[in-house]
N, C-alpha and C. Protein backbone atom coordinates (compact mmCIF):
# COMPACT_ATOMS: atom_id res chain seq x y z
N UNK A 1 -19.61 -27.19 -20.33
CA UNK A 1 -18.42 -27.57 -19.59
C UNK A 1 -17.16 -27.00 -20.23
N UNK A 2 -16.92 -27.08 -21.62
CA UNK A 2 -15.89 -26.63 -22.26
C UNK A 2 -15.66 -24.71 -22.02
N UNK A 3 -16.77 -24.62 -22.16
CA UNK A 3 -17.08 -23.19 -21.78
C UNK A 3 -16.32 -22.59 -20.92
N UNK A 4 -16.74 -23.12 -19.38
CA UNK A 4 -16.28 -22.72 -18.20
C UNK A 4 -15.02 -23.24 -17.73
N UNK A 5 -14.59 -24.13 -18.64
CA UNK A 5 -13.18 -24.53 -18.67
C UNK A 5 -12.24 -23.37 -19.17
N UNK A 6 -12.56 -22.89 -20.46
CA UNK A 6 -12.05 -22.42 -21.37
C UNK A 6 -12.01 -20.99 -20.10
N UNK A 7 -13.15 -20.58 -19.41
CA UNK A 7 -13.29 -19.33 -18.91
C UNK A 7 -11.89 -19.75 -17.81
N UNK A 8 -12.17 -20.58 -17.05
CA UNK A 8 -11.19 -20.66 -16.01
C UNK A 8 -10.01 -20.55 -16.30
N UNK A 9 -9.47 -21.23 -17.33
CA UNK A 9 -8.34 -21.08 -17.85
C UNK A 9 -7.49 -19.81 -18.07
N UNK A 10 -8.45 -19.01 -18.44
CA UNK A 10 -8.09 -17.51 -19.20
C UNK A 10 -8.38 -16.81 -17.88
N UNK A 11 -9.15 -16.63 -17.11
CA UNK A 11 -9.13 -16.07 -15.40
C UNK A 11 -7.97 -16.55 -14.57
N UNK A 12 -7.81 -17.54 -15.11
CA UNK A 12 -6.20 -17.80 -14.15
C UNK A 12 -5.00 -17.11 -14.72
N UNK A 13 -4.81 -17.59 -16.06
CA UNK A 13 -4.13 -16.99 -16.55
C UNK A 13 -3.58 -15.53 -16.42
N UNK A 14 -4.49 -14.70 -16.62
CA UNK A 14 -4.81 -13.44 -16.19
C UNK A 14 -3.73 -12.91 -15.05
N UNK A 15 -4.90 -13.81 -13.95
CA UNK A 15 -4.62 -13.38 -12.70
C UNK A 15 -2.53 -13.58 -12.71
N UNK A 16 -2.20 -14.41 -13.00
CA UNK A 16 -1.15 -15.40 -12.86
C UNK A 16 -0.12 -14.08 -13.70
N UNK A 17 -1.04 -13.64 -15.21
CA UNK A 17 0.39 -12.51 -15.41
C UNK A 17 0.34 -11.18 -14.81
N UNK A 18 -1.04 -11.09 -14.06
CA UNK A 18 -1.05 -9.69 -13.04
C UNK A 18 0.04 -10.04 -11.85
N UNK A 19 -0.08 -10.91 -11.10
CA UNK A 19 0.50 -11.05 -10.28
C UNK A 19 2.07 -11.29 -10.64
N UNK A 20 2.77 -11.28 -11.77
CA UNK A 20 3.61 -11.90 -12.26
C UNK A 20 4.52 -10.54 -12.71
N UNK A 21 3.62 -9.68 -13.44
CA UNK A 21 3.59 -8.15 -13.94
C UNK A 21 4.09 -7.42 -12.70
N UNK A 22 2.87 -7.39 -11.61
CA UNK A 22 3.23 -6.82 -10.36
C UNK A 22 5.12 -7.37 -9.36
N UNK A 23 5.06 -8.29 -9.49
CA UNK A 23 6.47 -8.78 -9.29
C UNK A 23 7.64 -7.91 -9.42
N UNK A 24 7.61 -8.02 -10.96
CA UNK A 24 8.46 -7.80 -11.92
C UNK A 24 8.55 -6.21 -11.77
N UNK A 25 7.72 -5.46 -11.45
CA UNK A 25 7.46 -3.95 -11.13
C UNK A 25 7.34 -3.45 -10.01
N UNK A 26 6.83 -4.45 -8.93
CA UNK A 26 6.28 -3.76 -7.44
C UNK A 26 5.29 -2.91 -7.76
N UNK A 27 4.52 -3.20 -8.40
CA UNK A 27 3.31 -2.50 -8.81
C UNK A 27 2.06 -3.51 -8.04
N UNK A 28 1.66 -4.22 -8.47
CA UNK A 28 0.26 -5.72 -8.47
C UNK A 28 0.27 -5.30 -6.44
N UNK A 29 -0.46 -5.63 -5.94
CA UNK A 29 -0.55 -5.19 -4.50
C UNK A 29 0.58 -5.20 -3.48
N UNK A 30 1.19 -4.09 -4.42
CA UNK A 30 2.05 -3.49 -3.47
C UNK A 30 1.59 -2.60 -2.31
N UNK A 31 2.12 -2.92 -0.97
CA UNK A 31 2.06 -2.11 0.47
C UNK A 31 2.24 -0.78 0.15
N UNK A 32 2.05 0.05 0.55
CA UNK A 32 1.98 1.60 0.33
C UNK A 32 3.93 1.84 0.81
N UNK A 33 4.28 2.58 0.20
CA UNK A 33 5.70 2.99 0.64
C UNK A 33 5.95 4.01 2.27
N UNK A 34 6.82 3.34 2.31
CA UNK A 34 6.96 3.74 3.76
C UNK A 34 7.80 5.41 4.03
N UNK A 35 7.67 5.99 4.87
CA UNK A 35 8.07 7.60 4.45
C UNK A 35 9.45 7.29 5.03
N UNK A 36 10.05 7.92 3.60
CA UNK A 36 11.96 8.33 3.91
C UNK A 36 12.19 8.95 5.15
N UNK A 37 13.12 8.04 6.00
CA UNK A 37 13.90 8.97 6.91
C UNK A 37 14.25 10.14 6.56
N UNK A 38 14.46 11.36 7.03
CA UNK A 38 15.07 12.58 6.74
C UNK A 38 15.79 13.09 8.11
N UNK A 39 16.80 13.63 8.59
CA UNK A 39 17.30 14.45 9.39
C UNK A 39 17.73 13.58 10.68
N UNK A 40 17.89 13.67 12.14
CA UNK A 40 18.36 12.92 13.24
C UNK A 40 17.35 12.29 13.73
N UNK A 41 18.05 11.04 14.03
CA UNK A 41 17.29 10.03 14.83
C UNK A 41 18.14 9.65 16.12
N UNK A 42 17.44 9.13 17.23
CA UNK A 42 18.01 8.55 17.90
C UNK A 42 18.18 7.50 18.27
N UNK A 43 18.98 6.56 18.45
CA UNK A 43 18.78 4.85 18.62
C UNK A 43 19.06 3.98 19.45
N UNK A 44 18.87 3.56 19.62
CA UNK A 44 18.55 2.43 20.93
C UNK A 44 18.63 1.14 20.53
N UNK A 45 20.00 0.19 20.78
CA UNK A 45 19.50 -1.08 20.48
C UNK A 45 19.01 -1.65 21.40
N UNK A 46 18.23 -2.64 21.11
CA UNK A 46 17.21 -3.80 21.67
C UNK A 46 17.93 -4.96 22.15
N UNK A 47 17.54 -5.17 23.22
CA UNK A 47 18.34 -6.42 23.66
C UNK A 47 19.53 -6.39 23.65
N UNK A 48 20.20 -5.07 24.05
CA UNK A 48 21.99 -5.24 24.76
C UNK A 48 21.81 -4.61 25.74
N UNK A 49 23.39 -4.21 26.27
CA UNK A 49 23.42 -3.89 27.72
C UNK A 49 23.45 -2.79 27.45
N UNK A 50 23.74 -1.60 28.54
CA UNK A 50 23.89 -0.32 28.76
C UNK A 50 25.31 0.36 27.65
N UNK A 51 26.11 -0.58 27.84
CA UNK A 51 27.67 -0.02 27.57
C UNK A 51 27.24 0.08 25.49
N UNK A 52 26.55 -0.88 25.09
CA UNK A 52 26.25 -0.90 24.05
C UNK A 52 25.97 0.22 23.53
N UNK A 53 24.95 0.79 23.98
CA UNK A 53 24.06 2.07 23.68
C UNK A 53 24.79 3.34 23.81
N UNK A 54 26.02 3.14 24.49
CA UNK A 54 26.70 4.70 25.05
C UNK A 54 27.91 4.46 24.22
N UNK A 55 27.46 3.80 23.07
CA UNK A 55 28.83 3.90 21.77
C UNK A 55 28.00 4.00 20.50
N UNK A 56 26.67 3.79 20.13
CA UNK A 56 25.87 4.16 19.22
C UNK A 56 24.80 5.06 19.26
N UNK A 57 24.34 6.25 18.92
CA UNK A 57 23.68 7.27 19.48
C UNK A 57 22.48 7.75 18.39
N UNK A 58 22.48 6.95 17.16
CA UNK A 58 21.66 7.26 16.09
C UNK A 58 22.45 7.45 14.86
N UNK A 59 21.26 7.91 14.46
CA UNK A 59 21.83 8.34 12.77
C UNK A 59 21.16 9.19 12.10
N UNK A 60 22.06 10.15 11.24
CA UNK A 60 21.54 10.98 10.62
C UNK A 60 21.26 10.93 8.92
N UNK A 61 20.41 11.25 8.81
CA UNK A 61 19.44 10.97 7.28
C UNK A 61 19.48 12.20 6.39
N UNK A 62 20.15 12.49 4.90
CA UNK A 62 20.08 13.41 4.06
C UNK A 62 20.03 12.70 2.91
N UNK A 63 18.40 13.02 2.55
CA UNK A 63 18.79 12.22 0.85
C UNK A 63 18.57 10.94 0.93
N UNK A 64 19.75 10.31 0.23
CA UNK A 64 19.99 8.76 -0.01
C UNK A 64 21.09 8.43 0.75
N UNK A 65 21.77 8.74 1.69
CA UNK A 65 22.43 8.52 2.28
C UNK A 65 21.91 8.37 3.61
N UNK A 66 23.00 8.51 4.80
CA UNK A 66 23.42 8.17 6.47
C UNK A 66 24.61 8.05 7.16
N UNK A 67 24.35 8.94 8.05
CA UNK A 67 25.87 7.94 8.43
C UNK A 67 25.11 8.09 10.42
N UNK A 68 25.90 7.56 10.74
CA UNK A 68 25.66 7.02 12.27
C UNK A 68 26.65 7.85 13.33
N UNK A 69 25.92 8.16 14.09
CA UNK A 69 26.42 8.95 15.45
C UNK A 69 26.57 7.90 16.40
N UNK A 70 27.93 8.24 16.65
CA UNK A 70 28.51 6.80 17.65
C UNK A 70 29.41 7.66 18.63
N UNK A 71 30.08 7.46 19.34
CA UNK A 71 30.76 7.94 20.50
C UNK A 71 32.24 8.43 20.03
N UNK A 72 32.50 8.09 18.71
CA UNK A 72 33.88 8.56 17.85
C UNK A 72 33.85 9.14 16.75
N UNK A 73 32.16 9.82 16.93
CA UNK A 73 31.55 11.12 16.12
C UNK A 73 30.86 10.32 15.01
N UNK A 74 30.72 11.41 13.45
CA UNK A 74 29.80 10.23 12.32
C UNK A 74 30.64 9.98 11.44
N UNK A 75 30.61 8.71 11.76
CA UNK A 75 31.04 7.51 11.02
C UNK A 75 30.28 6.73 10.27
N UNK A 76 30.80 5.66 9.44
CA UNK A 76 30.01 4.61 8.63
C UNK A 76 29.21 5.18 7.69
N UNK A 77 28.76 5.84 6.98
CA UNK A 77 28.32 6.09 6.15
C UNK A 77 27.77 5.35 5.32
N UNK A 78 26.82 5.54 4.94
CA UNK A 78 25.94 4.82 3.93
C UNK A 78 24.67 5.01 3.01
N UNK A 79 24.41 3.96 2.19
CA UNK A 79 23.49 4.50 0.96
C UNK A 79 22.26 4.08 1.55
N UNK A 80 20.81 4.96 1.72
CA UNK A 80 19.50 4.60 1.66
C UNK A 80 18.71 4.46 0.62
N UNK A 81 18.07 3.11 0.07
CA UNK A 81 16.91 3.14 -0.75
C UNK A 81 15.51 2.20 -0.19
N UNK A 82 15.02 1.85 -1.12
CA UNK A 82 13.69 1.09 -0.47
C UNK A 82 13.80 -0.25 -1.72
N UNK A 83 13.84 -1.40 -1.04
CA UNK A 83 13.72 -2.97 -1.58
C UNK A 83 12.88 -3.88 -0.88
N UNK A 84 13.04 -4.83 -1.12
CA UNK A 84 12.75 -5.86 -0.19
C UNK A 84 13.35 -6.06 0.69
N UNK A 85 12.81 -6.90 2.38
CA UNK A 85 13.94 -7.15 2.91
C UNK A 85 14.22 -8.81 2.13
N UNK A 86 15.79 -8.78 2.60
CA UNK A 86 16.63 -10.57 2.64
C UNK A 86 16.45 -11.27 3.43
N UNK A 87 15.54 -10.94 4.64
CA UNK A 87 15.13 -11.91 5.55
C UNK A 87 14.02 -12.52 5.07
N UNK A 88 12.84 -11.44 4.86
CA UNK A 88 11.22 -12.09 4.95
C UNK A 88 10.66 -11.14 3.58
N UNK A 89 11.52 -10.63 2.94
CA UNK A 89 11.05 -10.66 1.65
C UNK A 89 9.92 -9.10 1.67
N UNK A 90 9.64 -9.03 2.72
CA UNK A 90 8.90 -7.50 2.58
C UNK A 90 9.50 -6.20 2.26
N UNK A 91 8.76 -4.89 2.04
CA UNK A 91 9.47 -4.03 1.84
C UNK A 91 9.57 -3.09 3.12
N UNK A 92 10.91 -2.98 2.60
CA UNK A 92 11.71 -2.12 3.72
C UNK A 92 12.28 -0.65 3.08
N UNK A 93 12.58 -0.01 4.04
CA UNK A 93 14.22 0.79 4.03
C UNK A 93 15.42 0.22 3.95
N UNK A 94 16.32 0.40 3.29
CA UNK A 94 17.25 -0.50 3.42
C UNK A 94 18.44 0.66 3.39
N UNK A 95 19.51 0.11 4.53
CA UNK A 95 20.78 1.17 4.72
C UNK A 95 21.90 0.40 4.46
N UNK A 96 22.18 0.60 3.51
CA UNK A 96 23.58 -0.22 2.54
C UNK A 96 24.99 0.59 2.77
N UNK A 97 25.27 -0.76 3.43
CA UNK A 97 27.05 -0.33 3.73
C UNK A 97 28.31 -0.59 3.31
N UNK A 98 27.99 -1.04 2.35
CA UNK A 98 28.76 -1.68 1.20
C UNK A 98 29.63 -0.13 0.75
N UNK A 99 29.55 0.82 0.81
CA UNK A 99 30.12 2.05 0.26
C UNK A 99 31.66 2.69 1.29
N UNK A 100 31.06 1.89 2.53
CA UNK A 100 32.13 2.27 3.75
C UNK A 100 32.76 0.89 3.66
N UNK A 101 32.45 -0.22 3.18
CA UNK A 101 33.92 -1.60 2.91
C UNK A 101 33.22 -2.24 3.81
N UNK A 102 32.03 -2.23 3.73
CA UNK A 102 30.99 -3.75 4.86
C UNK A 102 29.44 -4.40 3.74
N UNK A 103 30.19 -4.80 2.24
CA UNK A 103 29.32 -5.49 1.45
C UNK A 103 28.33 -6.93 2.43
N UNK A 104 27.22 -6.56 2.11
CA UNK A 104 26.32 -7.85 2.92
C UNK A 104 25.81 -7.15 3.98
N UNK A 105 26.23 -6.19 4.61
CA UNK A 105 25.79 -5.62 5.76
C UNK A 105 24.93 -4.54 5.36
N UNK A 106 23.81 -4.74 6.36
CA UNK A 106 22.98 -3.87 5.61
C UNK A 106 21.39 -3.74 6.96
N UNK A 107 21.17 -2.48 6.94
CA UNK A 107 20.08 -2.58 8.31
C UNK A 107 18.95 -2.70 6.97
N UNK A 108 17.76 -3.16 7.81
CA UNK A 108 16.76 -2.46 7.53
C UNK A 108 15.73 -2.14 8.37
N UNK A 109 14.81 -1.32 7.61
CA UNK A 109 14.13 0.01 8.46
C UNK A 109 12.42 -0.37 8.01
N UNK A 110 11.76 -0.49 9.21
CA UNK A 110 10.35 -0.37 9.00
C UNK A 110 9.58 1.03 9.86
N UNK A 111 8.98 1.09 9.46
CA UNK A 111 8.11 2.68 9.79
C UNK A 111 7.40 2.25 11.18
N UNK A 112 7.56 2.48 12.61
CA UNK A 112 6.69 2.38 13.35
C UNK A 112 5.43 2.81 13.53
N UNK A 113 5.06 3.44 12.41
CA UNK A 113 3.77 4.18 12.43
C UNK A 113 3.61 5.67 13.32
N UNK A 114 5.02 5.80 13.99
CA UNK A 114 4.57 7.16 15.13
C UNK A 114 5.80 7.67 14.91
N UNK A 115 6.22 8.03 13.43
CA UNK A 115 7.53 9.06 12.99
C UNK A 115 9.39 7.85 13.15
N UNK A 116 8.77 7.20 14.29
CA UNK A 116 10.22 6.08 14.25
C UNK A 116 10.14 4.87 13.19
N UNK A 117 11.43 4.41 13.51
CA UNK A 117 11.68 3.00 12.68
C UNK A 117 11.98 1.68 13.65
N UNK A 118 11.42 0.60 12.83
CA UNK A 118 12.38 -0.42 14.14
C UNK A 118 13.35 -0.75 13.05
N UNK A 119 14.75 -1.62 13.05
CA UNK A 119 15.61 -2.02 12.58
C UNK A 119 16.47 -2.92 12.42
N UNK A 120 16.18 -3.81 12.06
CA UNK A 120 17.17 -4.95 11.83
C UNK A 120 18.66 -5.06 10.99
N UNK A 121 20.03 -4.93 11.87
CA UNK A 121 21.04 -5.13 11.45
C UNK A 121 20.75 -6.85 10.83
N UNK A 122 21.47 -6.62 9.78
CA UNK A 122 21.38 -8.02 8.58
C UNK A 122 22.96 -7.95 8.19
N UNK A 123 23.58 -9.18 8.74
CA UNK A 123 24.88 -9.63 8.17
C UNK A 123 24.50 -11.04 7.09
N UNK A 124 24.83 -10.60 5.59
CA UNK A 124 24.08 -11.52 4.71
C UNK A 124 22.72 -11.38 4.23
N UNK A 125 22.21 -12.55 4.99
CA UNK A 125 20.33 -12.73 4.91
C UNK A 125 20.26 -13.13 5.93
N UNK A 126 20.96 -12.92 7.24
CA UNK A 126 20.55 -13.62 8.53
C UNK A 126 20.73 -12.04 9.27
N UNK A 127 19.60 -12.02 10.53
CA UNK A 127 19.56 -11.11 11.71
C UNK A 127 20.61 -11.05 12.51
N UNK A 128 21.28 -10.08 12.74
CA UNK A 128 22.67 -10.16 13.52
C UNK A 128 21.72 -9.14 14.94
N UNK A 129 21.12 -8.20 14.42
CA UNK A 129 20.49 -7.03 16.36
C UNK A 129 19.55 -6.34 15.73
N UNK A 130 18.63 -5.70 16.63
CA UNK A 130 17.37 -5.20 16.62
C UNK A 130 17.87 -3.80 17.32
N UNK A 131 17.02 -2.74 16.65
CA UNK A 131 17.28 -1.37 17.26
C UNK A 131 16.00 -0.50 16.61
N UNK A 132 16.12 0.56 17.70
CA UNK A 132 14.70 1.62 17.25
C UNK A 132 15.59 2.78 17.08
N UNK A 133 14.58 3.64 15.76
CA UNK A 133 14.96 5.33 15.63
C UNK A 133 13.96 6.37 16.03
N UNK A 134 14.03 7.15 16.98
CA UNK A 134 12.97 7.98 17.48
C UNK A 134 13.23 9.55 17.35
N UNK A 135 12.75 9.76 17.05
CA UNK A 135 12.94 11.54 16.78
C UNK A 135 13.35 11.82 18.34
């Protein structure tokens, strides 16, 4: 009994600083990374009207950066890396706008699996709109 105590103990343990290790690194079963935007997209938000869409037109991707094609040319500019999201804690793309004077605001970007992204504008840690990027 002491035995298999002693074993359990040290198997948890284990497990407890793998998973703990992985944390701390994004290493321990981490999701495979999602492929960097690069070059023009086009975008579409979700759930607005027409007039919406014919003032935001996409965004273009170089690097670690972006900035957004809107109807008063590219504007907004911003930094791309890969984190977690602030909503649900998964990993994302994340387009940080904190560099153009909009700290907290911040999209993020999941890989649709077929070259696009879907996207969640995030004011804070709460969902402000939903939008897609399609080649």
């Amino acid at each position: 009994m002491r035995t298999a105590l002693r074993t359990a103990v040290v198997a948890t343990t284990a497990a407890a600083a793998f998973t703990l290790t992985g944390a701390l690194t994004g290493d321990a079963h981490a999701a495979p990374q999602q492929p960097f935007p690069s070059g023009h997209y086009n975008g579409q938000l979700t759930g607005w009207s027409a007039p919406a869409n014919a003032i935001w037109f996409g965004k273009d991707f170089s690097g670690a950066t972006v900035i957004n094609d809107t109807i008063a040319g590219k504007i907004v500019p911003a930094d791309v890396y890969r984190a977690n999201s602030v909503v649900n804690g998964r990993p994302v793309i994340v387009v940080d706008y904190a560099r153009s004077g909009l700290p907290g605001i911040r999209d993020e970007l999941t890989s649709d699996g077929r070259g696009g992204y879907n996207g969640v504008g995030v004011a804070g840690n709460t969902p402000a709109l939903t939008f897609t990027l399609r080649r």
